[in-house]
Each structure stands twice: as structure tokens, then as C-alpha cells.
Protein backbone atom coordinates (compact mmCIF):
# COMPACT_ATOMS: atom_id res chain seq x y z
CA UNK A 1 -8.38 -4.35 -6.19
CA UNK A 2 -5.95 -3.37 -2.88
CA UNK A 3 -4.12 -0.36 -2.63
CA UNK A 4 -1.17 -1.30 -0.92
CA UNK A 5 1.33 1.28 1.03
CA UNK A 6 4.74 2.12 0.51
CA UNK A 7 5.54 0.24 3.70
CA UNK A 8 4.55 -3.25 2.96
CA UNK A 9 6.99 -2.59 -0.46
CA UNK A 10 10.17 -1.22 1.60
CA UNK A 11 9.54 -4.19 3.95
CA UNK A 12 10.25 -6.62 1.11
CA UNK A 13 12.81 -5.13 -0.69
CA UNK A 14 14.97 -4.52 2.56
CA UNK A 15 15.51 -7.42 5.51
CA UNK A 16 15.38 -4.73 8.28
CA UNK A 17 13.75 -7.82 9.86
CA UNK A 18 13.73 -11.43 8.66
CA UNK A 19 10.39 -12.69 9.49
CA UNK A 20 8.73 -9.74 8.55
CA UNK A 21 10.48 -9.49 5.39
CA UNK A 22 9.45 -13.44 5.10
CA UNK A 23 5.84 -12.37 6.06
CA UNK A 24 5.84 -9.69 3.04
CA UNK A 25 7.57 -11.86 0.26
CA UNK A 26 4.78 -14.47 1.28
CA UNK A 27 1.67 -11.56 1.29
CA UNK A 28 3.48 -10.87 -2.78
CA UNK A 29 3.33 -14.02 -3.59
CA UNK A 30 -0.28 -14.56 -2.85
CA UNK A 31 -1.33 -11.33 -4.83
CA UNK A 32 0.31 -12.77 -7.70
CA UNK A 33 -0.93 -15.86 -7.69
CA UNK A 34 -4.37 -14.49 -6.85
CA UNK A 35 -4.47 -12.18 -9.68
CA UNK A 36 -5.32 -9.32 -7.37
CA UNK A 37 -4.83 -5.59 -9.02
CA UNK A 38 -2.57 -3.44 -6.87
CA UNK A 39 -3.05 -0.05 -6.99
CA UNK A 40 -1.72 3.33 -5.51
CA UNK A 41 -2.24 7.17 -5.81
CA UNK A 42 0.51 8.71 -7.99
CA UNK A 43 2.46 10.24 -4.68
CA UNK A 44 3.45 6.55 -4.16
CA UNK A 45 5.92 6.98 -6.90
CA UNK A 46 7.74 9.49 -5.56
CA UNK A 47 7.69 8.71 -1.89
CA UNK A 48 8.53 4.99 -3.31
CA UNK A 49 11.77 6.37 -4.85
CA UNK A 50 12.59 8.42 -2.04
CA UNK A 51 12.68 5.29 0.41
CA UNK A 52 14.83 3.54 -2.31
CA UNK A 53 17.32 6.48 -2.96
CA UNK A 54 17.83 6.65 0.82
CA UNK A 55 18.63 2.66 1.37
CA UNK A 56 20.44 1.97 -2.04
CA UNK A 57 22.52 3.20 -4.99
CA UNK A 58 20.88 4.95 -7.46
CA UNK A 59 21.30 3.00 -10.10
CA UNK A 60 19.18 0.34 -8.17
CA UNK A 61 17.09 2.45 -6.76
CA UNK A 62 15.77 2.84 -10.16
CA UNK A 63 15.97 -0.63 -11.17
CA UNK A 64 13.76 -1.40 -8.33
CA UNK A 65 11.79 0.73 -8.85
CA UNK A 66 10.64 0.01 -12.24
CA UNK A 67 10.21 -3.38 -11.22
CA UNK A 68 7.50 -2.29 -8.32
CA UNK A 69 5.59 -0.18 -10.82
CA UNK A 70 5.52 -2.96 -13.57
CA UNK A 71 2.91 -4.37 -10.89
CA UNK A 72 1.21 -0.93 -9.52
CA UNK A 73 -1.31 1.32 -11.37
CA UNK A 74 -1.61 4.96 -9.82
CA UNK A 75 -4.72 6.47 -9.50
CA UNK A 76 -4.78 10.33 -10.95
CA UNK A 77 -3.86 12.80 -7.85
CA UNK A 78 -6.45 15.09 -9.20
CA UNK A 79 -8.76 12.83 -8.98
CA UNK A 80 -7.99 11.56 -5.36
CA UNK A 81 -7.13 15.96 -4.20
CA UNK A 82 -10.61 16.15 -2.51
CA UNK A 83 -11.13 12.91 -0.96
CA UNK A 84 -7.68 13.28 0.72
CA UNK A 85 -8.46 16.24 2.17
CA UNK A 86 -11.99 14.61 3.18
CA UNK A 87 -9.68 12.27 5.00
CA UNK A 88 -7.24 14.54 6.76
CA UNK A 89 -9.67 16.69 7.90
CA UNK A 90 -11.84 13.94 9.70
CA UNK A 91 -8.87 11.44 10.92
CA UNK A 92 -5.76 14.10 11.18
CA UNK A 93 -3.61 11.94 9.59
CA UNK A 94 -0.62 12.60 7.09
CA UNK A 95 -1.08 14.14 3.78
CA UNK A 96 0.70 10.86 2.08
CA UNK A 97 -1.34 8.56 4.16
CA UNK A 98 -4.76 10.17 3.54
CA UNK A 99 -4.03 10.02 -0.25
CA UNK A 100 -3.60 6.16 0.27
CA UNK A 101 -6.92 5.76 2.23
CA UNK A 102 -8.39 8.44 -0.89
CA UNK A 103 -7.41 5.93 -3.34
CA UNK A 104 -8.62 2.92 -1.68
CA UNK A 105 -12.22 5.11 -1.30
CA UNK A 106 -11.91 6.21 -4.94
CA UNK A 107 -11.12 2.60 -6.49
CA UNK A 108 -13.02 0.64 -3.79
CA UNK A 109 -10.08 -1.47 -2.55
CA UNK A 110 -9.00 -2.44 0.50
CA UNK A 111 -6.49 -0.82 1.93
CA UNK A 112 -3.12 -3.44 3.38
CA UNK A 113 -0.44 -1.65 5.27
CA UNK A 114 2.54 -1.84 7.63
CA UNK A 115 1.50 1.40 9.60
CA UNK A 116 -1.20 0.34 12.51
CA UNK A 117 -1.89 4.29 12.40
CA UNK A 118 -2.51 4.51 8.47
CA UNK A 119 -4.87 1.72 9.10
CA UNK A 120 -6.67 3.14 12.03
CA UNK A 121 -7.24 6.22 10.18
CA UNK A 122 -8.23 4.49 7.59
CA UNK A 123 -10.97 2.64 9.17
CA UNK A 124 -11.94 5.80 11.10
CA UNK A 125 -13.01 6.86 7.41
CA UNK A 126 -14.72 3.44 6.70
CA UNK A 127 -12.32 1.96 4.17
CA UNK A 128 -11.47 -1.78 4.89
CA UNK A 129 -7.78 -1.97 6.28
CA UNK A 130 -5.61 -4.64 7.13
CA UNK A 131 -2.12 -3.88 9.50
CA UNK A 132 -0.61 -6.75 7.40
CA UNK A 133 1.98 -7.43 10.14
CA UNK A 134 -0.68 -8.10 13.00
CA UNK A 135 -3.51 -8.78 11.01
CA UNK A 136 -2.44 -11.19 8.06
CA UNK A 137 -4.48 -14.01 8.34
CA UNK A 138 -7.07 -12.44 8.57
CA UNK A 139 -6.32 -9.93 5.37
CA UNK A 140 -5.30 -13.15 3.47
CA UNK A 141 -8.59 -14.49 4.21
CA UNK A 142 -10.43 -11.10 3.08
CA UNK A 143 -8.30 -10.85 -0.23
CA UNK A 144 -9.12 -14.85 -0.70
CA UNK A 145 -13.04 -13.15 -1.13
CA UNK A 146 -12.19 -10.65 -3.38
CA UNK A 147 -10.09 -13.07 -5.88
CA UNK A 148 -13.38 -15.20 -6.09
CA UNK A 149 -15.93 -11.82 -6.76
């Protein structure tokens, strides 16, 4: 399993920058064909339809957004509450972001993101992260391991 950030999603729904947006559409396509389970803590829904409020009509805001969480399962925010504040109080990161590195803990995923501090937090807490824009080959090549395990 990966728990993948809101970030990585916004970058493929919205060309804010063609060859990262070409980047994420590619990272997509290998989940899918890998078979690899995405997950997310719950908050990802509604910071997910925050993002998509803010760049789009509503209508399609909601559209896309059932369409992302056809793909994601959440995991329970209850059951992610005292890891996340594990991780905030030992990195000082965000609340959102230490609920992504909770659920990658909790579900023992590995954590891909577009935010090089979400990722160095996350690896301050010893969860396997990947900055998908710097570090892609080598997350491909890590998520190539897990498809096989």
C-alpha cells in the first residue's frame, strides 16, 4: 500500500506546470497498472475538496472528486488521532501532514509526496518517503518491490 498526499493529486488534475503534471499522470499510471492500493487518512477528503472548490466550479469540483476517491481508501481519523500527534510532537510539522505520515505508520505504506518538507518529516519519524518530484526514479523503483511482495 502508499498513502499518497493531496499534492501529488492537485498536481495532476491542474497543469500549474507541464512536466510536472506529465511526471504525475505518468507516477498514476504506474499505480494502476501495478495494482498498488492507495490510501489516505479521512482529512484527505476534505482538504482534497477544498483544493478543488478553490481551482474549479463546483459542480466539477465534485465530479472530480468522486473520481479520486473511487481509487483512495481513508483510514479512520480515530484511529490515526494518536499517532498524529506522536508525529507533530517529534517533527513539528502540520496537523494535515502528520495525519498523512500517521496513516502511512498505521497501514505500513510508504508515504509519496510533492512537499520535500512532508517528506522530511516524515522520514524524521521513520516512515519511507519519496518527494515524487525529485525523487521518482527512485520511488518507482521502491513501489516496483512492493507490487512483487
Amino acid at each position: 500500500m502508499i498513502v499518497v498526499d493531496t499534492s501529488v493529486f492537485i498536481d495532476t488534475i491542474f497543469r500549474f506546470d507541464e512536466n510536472r503534471y506529465n511526471l504525475m499522470r505518468k507516477f498514476f499510471r504506474f499505480v494502476q497498472n501495478a495494482g498498488l492500493i492507495m490510501v489516505a487518512p479521512e482529512t484527505f477528503k476534505v482538504e482534497l475538496i477544498g483544493q478543488l472548490v478553490r481551482r474549479t466550479k463546483r459542480d466539477e469540483a465534485f465530479r472530480i472528486y468522486s473520481s479520486v476517491m473511487d481509487h483512495v481508501d481513508t483510514v479512520n481519523i480515530e484511529r490515526l488521532r494518536e499517532v498524529a500527534f506522536s508525529v507533530a510532537s517529534e517533527t513539528g510539522c502540520r496537523a494535515i501532514d502528520s495525519y498523512f505520515i500517521a496513516a502511512a505508520k498505521v497501514t505500513n505504506s510508504v508515504l509519496i509526496t510533492n512537499d520535500r518538507i512532508m517528506a522530511n518529516n516524515a522520514e524524521k519519524y521513520g516512515i519511507e518517503a519519496y518527494y515524487l518530484i525529485g525523487e521518482f526514479d527512485e520511488a518507482l523503483d521502491e513501489l516496483k518491490k512492493l507490487k512483487h511482495d
